[in-house]
N, C-alpha and C. Protein backbone atom coordinates (compact mmCIF):
# COMPACT_ATOMS: atom_id res chain seq x y z
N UNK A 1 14.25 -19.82 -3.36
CA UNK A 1 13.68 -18.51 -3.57
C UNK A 1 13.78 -17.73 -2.25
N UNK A 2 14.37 -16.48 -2.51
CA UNK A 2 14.37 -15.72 -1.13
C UNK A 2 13.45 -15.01 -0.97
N UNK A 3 13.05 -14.38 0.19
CA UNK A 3 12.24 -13.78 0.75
C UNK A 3 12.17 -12.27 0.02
N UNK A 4 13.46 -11.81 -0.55
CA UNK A 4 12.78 -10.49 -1.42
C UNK A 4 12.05 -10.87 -2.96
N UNK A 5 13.03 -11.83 -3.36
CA UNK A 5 11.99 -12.63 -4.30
C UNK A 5 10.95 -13.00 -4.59
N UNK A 6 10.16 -13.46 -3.74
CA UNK A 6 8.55 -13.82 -3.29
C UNK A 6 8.24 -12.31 -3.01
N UNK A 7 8.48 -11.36 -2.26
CA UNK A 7 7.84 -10.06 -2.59
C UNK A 7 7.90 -9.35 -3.37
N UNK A 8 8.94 -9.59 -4.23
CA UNK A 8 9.36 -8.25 -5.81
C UNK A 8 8.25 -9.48 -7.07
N UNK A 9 7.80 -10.57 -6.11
CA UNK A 9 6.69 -11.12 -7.40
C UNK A 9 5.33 -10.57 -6.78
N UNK A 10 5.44 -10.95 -5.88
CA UNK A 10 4.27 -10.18 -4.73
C UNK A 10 3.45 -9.06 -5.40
N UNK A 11 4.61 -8.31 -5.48
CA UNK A 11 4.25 -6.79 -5.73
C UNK A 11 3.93 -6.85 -7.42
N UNK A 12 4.90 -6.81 -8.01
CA UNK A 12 4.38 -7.13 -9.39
C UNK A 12 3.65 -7.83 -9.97
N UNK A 13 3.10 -9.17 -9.06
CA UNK A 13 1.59 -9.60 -9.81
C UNK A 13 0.35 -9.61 -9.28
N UNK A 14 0.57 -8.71 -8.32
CA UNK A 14 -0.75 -8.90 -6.94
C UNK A 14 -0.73 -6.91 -7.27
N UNK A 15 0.22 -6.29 -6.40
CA UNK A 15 -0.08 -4.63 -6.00
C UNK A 15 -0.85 -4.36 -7.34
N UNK A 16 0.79 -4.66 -7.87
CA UNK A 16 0.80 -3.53 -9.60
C UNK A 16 -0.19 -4.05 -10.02
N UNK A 17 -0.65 -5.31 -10.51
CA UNK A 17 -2.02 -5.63 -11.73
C UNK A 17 -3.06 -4.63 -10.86
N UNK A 18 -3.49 -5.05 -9.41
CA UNK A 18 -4.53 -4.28 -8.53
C UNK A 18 -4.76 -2.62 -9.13
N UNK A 19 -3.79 -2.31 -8.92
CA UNK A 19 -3.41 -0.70 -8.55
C UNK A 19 -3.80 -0.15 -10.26
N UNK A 20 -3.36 -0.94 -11.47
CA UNK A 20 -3.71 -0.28 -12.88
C UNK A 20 -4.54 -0.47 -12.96
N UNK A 21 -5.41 -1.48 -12.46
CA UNK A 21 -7.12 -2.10 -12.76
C UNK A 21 -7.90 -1.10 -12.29
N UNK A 22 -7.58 -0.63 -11.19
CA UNK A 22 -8.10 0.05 -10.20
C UNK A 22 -8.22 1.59 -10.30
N UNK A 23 -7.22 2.03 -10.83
CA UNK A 23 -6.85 3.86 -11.84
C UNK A 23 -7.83 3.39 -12.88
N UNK A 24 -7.51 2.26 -13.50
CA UNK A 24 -8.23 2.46 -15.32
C UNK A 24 -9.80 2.45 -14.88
N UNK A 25 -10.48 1.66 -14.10
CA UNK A 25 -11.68 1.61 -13.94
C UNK A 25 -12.41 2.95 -13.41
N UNK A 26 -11.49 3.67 -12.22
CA UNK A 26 -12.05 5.17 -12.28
C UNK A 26 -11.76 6.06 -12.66
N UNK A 27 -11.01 6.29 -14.01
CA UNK A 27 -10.96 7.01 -14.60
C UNK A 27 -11.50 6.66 -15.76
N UNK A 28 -12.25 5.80 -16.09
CA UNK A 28 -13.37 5.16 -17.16
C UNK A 28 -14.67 5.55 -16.73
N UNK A 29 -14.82 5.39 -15.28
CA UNK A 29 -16.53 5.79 -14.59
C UNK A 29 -16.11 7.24 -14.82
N UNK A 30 -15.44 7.82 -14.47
CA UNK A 30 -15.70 9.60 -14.96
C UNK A 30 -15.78 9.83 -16.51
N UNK A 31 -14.56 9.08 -17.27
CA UNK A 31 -14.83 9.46 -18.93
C UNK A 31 -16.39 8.88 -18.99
N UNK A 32 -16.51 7.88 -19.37
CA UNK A 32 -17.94 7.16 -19.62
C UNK A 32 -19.13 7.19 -18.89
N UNK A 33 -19.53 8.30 -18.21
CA UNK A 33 -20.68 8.72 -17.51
C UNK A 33 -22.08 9.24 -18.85
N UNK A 34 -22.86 8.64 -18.99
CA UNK A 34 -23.88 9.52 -19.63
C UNK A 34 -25.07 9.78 -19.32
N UNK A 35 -25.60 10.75 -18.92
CA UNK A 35 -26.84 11.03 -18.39
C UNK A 35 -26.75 10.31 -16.99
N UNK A 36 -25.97 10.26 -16.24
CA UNK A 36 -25.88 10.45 -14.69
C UNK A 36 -25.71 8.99 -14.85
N UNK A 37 -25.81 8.14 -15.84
CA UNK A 37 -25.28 6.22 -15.57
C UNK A 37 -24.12 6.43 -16.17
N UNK A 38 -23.11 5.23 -15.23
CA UNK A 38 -22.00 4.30 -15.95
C UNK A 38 -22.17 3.57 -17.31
N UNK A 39 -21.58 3.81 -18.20
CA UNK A 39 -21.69 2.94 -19.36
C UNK A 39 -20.52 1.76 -18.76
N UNK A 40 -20.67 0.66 -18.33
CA UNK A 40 -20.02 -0.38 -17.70
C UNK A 40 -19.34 -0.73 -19.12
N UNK A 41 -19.99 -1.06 -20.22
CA UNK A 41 -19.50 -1.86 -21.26
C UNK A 41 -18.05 -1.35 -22.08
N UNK A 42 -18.37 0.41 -21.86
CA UNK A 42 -17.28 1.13 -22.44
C UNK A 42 -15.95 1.35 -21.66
N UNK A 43 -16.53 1.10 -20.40
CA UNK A 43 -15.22 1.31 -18.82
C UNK A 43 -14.18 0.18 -18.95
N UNK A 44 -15.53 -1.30 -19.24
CA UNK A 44 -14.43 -2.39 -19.13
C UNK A 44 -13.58 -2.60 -20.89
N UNK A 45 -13.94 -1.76 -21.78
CA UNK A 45 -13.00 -1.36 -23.10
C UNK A 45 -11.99 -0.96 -22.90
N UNK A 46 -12.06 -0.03 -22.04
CA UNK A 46 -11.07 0.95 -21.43
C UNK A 46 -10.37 0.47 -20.78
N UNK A 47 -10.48 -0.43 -20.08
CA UNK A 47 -9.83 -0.85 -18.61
C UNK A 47 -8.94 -2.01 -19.48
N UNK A 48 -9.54 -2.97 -20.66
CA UNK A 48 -9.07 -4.06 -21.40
C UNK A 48 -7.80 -3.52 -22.30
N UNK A 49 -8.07 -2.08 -22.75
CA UNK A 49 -7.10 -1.93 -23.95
C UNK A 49 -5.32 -1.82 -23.20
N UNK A 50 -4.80 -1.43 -22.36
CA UNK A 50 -3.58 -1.98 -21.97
C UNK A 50 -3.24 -2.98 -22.00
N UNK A 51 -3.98 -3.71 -21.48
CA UNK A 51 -3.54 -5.46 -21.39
C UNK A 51 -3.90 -6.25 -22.62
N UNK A 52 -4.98 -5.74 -23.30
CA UNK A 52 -4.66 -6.69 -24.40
C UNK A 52 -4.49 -6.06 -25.97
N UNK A 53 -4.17 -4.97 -26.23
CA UNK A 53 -3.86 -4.76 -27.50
C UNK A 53 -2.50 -5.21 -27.50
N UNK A 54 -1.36 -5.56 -26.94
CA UNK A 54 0.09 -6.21 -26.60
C UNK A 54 -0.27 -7.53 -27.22
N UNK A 55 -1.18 -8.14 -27.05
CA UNK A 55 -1.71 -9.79 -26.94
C UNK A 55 -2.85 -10.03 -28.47
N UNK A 56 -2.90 -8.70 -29.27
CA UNK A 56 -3.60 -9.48 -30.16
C UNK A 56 -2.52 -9.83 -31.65
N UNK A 57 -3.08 -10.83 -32.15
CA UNK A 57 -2.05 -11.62 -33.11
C UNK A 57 -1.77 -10.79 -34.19
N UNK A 58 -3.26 -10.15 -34.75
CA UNK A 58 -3.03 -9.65 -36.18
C UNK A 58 -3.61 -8.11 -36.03
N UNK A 59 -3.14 -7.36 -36.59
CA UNK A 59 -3.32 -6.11 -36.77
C UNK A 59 -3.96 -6.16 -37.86
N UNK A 60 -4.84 -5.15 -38.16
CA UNK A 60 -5.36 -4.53 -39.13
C UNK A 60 -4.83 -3.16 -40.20
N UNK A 61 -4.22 -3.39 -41.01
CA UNK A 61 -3.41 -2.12 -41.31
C UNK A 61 -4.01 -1.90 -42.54
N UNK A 62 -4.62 -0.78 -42.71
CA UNK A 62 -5.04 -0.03 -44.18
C UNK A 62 -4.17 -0.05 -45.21
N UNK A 63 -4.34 -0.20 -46.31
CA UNK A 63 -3.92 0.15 -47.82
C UNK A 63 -3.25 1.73 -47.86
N UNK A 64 -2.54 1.57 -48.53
CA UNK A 64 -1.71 3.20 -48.85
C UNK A 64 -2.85 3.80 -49.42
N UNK A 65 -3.33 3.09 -50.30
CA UNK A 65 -4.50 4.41 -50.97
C UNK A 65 -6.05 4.50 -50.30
N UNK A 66 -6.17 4.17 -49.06
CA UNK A 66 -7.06 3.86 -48.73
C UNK A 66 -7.50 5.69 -47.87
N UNK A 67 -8.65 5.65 -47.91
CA UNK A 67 -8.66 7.36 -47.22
C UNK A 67 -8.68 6.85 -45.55
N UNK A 68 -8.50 8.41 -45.32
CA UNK A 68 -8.48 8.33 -43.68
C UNK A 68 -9.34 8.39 -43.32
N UNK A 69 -10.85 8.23 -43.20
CA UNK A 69 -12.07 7.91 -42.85
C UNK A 69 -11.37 6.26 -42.73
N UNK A 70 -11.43 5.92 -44.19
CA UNK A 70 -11.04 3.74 -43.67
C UNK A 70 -9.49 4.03 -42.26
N UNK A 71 -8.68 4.64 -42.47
CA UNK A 71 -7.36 4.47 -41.45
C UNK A 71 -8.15 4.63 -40.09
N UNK A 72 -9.03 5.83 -39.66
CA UNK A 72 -9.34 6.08 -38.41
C UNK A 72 -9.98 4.90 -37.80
N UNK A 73 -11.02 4.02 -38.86
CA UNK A 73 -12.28 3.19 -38.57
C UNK A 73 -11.27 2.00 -38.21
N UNK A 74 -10.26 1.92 -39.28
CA UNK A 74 -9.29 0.64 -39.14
C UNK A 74 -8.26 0.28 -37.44
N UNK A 75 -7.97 1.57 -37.08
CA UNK A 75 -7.18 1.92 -35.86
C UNK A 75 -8.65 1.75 -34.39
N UNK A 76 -9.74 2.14 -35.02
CA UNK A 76 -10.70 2.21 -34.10
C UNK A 76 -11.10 0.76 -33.34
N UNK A 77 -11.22 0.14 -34.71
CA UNK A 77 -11.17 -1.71 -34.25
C UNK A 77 -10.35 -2.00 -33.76
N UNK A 78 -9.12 -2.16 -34.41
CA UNK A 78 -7.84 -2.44 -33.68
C UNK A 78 -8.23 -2.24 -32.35
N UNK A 79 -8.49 -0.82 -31.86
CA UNK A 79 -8.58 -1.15 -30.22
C UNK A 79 -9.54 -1.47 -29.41
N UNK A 80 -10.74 -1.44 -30.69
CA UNK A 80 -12.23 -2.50 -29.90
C UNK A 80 -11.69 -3.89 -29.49
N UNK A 81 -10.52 -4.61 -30.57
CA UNK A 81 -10.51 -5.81 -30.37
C UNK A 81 -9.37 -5.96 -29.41
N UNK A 82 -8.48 -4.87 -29.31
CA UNK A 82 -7.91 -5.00 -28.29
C UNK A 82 -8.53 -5.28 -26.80
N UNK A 83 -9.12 -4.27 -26.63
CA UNK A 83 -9.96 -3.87 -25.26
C UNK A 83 -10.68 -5.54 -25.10
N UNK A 84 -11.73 -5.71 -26.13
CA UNK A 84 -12.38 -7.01 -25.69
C UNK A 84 -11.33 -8.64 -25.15
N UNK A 85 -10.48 -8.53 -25.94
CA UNK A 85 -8.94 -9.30 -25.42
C UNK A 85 -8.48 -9.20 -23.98
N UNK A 86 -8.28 -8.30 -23.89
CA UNK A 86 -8.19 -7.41 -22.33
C UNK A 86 -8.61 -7.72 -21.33
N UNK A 87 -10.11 -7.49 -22.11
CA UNK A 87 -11.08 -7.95 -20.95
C UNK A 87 -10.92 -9.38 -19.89
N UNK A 88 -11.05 -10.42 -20.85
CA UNK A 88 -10.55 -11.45 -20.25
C UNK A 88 -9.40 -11.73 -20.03
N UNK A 89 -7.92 -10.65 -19.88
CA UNK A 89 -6.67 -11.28 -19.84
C UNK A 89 -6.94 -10.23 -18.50
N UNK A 90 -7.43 -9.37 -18.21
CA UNK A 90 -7.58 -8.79 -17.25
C UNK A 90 -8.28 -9.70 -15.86
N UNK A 91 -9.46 -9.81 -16.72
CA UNK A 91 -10.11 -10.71 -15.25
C UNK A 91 -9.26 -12.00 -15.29
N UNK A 92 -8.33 -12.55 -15.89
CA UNK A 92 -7.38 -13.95 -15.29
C UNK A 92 -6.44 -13.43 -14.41
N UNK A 93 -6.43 -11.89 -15.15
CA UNK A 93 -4.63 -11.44 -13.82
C UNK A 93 -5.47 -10.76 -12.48
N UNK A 94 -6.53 -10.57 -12.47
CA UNK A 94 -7.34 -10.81 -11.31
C UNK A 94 -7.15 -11.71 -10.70
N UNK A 95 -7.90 -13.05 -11.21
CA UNK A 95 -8.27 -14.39 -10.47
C UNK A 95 -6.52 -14.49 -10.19
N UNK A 96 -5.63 -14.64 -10.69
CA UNK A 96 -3.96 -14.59 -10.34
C UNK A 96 -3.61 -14.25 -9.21
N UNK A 97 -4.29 -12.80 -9.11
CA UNK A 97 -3.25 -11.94 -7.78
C UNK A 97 -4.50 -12.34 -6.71
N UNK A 98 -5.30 -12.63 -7.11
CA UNK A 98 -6.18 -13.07 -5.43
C UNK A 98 -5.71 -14.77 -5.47
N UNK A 99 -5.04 -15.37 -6.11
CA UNK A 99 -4.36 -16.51 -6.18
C UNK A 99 -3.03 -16.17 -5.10
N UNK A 100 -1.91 -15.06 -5.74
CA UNK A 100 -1.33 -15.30 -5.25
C UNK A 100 -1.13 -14.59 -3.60
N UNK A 101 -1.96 -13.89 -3.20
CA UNK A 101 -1.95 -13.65 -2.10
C UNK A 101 -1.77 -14.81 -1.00
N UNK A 102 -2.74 -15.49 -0.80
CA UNK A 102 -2.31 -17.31 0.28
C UNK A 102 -1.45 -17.86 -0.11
N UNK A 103 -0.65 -17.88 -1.65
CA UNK A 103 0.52 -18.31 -1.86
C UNK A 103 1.72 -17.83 -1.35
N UNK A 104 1.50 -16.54 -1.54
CA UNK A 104 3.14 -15.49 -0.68
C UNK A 104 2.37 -15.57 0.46
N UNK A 105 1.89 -15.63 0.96
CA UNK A 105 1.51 -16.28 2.89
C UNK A 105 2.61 -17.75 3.33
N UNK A 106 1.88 -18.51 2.35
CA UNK A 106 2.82 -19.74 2.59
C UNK A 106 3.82 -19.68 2.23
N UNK A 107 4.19 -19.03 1.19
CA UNK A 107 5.76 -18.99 0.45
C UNK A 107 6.53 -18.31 1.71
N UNK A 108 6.38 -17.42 2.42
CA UNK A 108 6.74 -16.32 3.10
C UNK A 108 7.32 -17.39 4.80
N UNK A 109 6.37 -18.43 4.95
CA UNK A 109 6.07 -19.33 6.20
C UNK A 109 7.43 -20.13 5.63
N UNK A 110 7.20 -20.81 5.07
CA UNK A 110 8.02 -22.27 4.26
C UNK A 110 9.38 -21.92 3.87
N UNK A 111 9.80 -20.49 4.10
CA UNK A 111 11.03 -20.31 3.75
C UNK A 111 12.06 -19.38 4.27
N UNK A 112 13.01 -20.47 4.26
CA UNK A 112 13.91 -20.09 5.24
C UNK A 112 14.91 -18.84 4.47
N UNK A 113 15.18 -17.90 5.75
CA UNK A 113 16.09 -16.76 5.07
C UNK A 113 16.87 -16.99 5.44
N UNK A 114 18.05 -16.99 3.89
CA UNK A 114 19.19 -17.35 3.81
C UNK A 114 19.89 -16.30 4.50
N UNK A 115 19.63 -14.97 4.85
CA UNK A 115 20.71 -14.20 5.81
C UNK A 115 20.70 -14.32 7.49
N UNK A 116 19.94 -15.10 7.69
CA UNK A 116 20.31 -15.13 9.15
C UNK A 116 20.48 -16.56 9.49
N UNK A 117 21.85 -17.00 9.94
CA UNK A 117 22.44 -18.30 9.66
C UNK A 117 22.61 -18.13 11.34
N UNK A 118 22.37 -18.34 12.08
CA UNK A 118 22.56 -18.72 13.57
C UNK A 118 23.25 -19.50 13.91
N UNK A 119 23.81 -20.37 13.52
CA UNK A 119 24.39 -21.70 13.23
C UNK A 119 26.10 -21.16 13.49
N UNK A 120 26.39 -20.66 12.91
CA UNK A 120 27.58 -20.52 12.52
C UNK A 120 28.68 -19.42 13.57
């Protein structure tokens, strides 16, 4: 593994997860403010539904003859159960990127770059 390798993972499972967690959560404390408190419960909905409506198995899909009162309520779950999914696929790609930080430390130590050959 080369040294841009270990950083183009670096970045994509440490920056990037950081950096979307980090937009979605304050821009959830501004949507979800009521009466001067954080609704925490609705932020971390918010913050869950990217990451895990991708990850849930079964969809819920309404009947053709079903009215759109049932379609809206049906789409509404869908992304309650997304978000709650989320939630915990979120806090693992947390615990991950504070994982892999001391890992690309050592990965970074332990390996030799193949472009500078002195040797030769």
């Amino acid at each position: 593994m080369t040294r841009a390798e270990i950083l183009k993972e670096f970045f994509k499972k440490t920056v990037l997860t950081v950096v979307i967690a980090y937009l979605l959560f304050t821009w959830g404390k501004i949507l979800f403010l009521k009466d001067g408190q954080i609704e925490y419960f609705y932020v971390a909905l918010f913050c869950g539904i990217p990451f895990g409506i991708q990850r849930m198995f079964l969809w819920l899909i309404p009947s053709g003859r079903s009215s759109i009162s049932f379609t809206i309520g049906i789409i509404a779950v869908n992304f309650i159960v997304g978000g709650i999914i989320g939630i915990f696929v979120l806090a693992w790609k947390l615990i991950v990127a504070a994982w892999y930080i001391p890992l690309t430390i050592y990965r970074l130590f332990t390996t030799e770059n193949a472009g500078n050959n002195f040797e030769e």
